[in-house]
C-alpha atoms as a PDB file:
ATOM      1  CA  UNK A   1     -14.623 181.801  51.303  1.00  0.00           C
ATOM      2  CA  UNK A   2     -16.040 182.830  54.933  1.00  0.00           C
ATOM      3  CA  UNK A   3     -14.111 182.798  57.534  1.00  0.00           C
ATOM      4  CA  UNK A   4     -15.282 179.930  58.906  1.00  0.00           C
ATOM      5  CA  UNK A   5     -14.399 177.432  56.338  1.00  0.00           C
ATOM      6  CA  UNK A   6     -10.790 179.184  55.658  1.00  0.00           C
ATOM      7  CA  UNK A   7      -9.864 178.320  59.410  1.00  0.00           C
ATOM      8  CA  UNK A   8     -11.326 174.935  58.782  1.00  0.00           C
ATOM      9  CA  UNK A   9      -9.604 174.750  55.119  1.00  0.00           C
ATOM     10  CA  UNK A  10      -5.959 175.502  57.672  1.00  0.00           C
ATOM     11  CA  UNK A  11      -6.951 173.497  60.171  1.00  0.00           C
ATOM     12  CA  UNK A  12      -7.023 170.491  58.099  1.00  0.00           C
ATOM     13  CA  UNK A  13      -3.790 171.428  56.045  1.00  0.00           C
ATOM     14  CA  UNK A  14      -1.874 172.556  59.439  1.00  0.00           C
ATOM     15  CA  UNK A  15      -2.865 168.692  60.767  1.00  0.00           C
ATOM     16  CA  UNK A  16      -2.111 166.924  57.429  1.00  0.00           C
ATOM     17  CA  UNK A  17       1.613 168.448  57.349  1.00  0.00           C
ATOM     18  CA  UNK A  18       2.153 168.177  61.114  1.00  0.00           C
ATOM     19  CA  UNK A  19       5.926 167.488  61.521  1.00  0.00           C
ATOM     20  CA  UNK A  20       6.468 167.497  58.127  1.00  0.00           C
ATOM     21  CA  UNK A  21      10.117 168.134  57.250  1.00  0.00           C
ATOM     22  CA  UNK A  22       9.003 170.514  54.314  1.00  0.00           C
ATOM     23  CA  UNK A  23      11.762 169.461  52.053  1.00  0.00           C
ATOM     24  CA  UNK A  24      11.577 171.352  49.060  1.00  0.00           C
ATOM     25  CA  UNK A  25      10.067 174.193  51.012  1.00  0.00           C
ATOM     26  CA  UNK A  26      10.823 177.772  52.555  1.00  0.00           C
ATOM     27  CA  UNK A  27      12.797 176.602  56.010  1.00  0.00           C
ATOM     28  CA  UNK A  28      10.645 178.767  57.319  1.00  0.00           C
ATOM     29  CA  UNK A  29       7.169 179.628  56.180  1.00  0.00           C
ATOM     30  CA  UNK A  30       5.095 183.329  55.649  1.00  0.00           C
ATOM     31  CA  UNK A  31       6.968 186.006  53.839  1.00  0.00           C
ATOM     32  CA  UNK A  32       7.271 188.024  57.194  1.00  0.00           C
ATOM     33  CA  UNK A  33       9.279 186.080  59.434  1.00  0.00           C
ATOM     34  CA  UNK A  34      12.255 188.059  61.061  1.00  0.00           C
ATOM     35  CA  UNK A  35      14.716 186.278  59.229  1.00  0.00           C
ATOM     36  CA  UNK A  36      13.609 187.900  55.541  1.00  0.00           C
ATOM     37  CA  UNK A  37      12.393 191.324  57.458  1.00  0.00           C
ATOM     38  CA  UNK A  38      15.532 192.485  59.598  1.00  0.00           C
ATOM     39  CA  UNK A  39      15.111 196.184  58.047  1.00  0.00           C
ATOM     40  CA  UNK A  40      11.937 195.956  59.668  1.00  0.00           C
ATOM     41  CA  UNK A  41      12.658 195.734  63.846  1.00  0.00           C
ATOM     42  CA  UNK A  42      11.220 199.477  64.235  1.00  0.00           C
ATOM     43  CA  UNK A  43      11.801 199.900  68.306  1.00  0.00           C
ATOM     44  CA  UNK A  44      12.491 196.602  69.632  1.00  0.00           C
ATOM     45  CA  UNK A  45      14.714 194.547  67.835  1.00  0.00           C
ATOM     46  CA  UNK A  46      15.192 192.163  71.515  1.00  0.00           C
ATOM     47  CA  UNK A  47      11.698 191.468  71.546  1.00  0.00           C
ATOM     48  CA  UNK A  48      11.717 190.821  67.701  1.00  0.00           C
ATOM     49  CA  UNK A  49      13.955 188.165  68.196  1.00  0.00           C
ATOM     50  CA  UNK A  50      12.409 187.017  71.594  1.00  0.00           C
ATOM     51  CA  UNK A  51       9.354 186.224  69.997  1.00  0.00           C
ATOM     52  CA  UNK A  52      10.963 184.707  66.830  1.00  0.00           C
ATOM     53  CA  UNK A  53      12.930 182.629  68.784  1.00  0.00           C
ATOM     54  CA  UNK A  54       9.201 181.202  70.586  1.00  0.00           C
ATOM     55  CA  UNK A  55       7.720 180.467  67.227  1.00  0.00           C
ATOM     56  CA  UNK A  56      10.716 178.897  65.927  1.00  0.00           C
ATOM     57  CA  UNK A  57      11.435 176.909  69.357  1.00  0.00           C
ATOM     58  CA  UNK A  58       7.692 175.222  69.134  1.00  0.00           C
ATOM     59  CA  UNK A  59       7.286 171.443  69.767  1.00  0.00           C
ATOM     60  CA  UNK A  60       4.454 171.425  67.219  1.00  0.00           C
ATOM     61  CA  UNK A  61       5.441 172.435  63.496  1.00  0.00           C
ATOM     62  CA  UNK A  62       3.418 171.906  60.514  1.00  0.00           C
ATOM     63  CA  UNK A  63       3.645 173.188  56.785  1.00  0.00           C
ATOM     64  CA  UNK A  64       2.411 176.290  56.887  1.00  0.00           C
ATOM     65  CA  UNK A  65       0.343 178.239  53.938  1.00  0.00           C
ATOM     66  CA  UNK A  66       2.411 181.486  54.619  1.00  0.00           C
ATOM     67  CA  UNK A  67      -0.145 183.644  53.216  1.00  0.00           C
ATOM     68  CA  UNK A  68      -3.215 182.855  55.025  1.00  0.00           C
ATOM     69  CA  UNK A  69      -5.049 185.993  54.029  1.00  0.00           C
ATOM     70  CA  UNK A  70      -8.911 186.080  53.487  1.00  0.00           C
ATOM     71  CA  UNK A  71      -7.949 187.436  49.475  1.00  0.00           C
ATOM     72  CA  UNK A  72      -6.012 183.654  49.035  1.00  0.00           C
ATOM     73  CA  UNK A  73      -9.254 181.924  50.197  1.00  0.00           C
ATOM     74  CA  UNK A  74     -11.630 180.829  47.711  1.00  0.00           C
ATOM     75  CA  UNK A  75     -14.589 178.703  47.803  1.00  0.00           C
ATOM     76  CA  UNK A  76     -12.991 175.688  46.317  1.00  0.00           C
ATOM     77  CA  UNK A  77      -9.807 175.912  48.801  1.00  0.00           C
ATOM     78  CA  UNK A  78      -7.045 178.503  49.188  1.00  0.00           C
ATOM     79  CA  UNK A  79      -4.077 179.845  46.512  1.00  0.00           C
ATOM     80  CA  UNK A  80      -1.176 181.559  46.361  1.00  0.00           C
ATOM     81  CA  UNK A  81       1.355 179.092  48.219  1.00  0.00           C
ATOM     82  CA  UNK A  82       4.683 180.852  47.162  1.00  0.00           C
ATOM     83  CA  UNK A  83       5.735 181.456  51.174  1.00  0.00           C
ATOM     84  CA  UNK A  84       4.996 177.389  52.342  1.00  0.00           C
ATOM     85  CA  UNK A  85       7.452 176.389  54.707  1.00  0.00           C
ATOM     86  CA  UNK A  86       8.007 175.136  58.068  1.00  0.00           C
ATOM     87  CA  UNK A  87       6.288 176.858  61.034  1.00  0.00           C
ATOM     88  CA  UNK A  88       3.974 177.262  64.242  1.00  0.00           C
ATOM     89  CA  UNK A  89       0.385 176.687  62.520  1.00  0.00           C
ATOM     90  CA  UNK A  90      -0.490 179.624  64.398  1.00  0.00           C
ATOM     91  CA  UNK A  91       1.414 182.328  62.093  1.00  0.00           C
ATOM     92  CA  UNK A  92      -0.863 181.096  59.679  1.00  0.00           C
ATOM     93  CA  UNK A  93      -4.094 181.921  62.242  1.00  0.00           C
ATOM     94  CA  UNK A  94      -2.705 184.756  63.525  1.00  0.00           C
ATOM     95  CA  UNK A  95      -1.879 186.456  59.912  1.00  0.00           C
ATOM     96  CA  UNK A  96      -5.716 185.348  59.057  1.00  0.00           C
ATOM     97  CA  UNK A  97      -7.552 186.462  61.722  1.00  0.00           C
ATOM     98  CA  UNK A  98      -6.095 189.685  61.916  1.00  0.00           C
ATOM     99  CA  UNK A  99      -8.814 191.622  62.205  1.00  0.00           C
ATOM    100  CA  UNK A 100     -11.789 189.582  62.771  1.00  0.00           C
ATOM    101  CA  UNK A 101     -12.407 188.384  66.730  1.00  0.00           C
ATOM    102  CA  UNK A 102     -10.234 185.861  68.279  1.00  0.00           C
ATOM    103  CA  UNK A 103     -13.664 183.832  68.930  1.00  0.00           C
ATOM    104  CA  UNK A 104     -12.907 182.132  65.949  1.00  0.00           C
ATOM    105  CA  UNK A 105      -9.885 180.158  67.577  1.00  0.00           C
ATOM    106  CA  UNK A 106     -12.256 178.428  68.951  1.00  0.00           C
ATOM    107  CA  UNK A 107     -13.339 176.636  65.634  1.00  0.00           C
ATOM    108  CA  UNK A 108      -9.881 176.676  64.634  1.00  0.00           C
ATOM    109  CA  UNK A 109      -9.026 173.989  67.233  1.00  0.00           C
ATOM    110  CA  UNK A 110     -12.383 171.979  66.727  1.00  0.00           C
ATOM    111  CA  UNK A 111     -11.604 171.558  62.912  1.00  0.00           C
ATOM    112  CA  UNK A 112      -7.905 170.947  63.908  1.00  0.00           C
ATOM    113  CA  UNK A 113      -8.694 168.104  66.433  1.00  0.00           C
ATOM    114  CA  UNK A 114     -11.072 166.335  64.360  1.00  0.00           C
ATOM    115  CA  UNK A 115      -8.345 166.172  61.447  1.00  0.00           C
ATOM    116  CA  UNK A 116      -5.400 165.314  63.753  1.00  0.00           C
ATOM    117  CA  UNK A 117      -3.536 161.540  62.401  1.00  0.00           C
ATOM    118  CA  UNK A 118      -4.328 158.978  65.581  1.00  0.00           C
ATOM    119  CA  UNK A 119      -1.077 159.129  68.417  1.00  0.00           C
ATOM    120  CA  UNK A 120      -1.103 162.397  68.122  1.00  0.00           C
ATOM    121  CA  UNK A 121      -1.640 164.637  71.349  1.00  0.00           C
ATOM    122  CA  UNK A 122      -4.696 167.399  70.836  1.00  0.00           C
ATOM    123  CA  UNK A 123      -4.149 168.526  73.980  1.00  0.00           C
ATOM    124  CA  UNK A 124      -0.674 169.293  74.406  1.00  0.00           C
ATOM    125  CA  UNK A 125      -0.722 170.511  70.718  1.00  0.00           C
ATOM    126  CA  UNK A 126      -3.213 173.007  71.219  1.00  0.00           C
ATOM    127  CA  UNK A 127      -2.047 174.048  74.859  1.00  0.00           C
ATOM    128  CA  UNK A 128       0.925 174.745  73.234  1.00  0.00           C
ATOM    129  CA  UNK A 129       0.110 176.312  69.917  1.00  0.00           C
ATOM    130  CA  UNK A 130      -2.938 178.287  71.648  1.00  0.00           C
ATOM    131  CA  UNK A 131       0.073 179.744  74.178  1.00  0.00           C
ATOM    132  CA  UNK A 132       1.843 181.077  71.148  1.00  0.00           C
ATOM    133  CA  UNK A 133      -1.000 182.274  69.530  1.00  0.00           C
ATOM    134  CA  UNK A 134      -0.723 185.505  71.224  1.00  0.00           C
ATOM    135  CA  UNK A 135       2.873 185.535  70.357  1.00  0.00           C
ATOM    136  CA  UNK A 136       2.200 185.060  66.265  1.00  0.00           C
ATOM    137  CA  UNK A 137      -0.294 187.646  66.750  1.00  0.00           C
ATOM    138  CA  UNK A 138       2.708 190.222  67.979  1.00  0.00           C
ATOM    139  CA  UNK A 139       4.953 188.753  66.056  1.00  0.00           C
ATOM    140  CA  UNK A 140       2.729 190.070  62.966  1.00  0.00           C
ATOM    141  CA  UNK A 141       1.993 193.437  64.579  1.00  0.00           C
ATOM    142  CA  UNK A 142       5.709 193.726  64.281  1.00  0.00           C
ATOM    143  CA  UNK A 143       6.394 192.789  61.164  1.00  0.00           C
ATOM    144  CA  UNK A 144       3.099 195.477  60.129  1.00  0.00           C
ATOM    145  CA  UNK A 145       4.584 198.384  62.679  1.00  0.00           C
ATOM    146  CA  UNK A 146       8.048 198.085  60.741  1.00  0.00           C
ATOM    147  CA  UNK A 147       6.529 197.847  56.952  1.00  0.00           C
ATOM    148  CA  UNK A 148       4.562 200.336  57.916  1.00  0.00           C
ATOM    149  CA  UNK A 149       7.431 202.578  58.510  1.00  0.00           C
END
């Protein structure tokens, strides 16, 4: 599926589950979150936790996909949900756009605003979650800088 439509595809999943419990879920979602990948601080285990600790302490958490990788998107929707849990939406966007420009936050938030349930506040959800954006996105680079080894 293009790009595009994936970060619409989350968008609309990340609103539908916002501040879901997730019972029956991961407590947390993605299969790289510090908590499962301890052997894999490398050189800063403080900041490791330090940004853990800002995902985890978000106002705004949704039901994330927790594999949110261009491979898992197909052109009917995406697969591969084995890592759904509890989370900042934007471990999700971070771990897909990894690689491809951050323009495409952008359309992210559009897609994400136009699903959002009435009562709920667009703008202090996506001052918030586009704050921690950059924090997801090191949060991954960590989790890649220790696998890699």
């Amino acid at each position: 599926m293009p790009l595009p439509r994936s970060l619409a595809w989350l968008a609309r999943f990340h609103a539908r589950w916002l501040g879901d419990a997730g019972e029956g879920l991961w407590p947390e979602g993605t299969y790289w979150h510090l908590a499962t990948r301890l052997d894999e601080l490398a050189i800063d285990p403080a900041r490791a936790h330090a940004l853990d600790r800002a995902l985890a302490g978000a106002a705004f958490q949704t039901i994330l996909h927790g594999d949110a990788k261009d491979e898992n998107f197909l052109a009917a929707g995406a697969v591969d949900f084995q890592y759904a849990g509890r989370g900042c939406g934007m471990k999700d966007v971070a771990y897909l756009l990894h690689g491809h420009a951050d323009a495409h936050l952008d359309h992210y938030f559009a897609c994400l605003r136009d699903a959002l349930a009435p009562g709920v506040d667009a703008n202090a959800l996506e001052r918030e979650w586009r704050g921690l954006y950059p924090i997801a996105q090191q949060d991954f680079a960590r989790f890649l800088a220790g696998w890699r080894g």
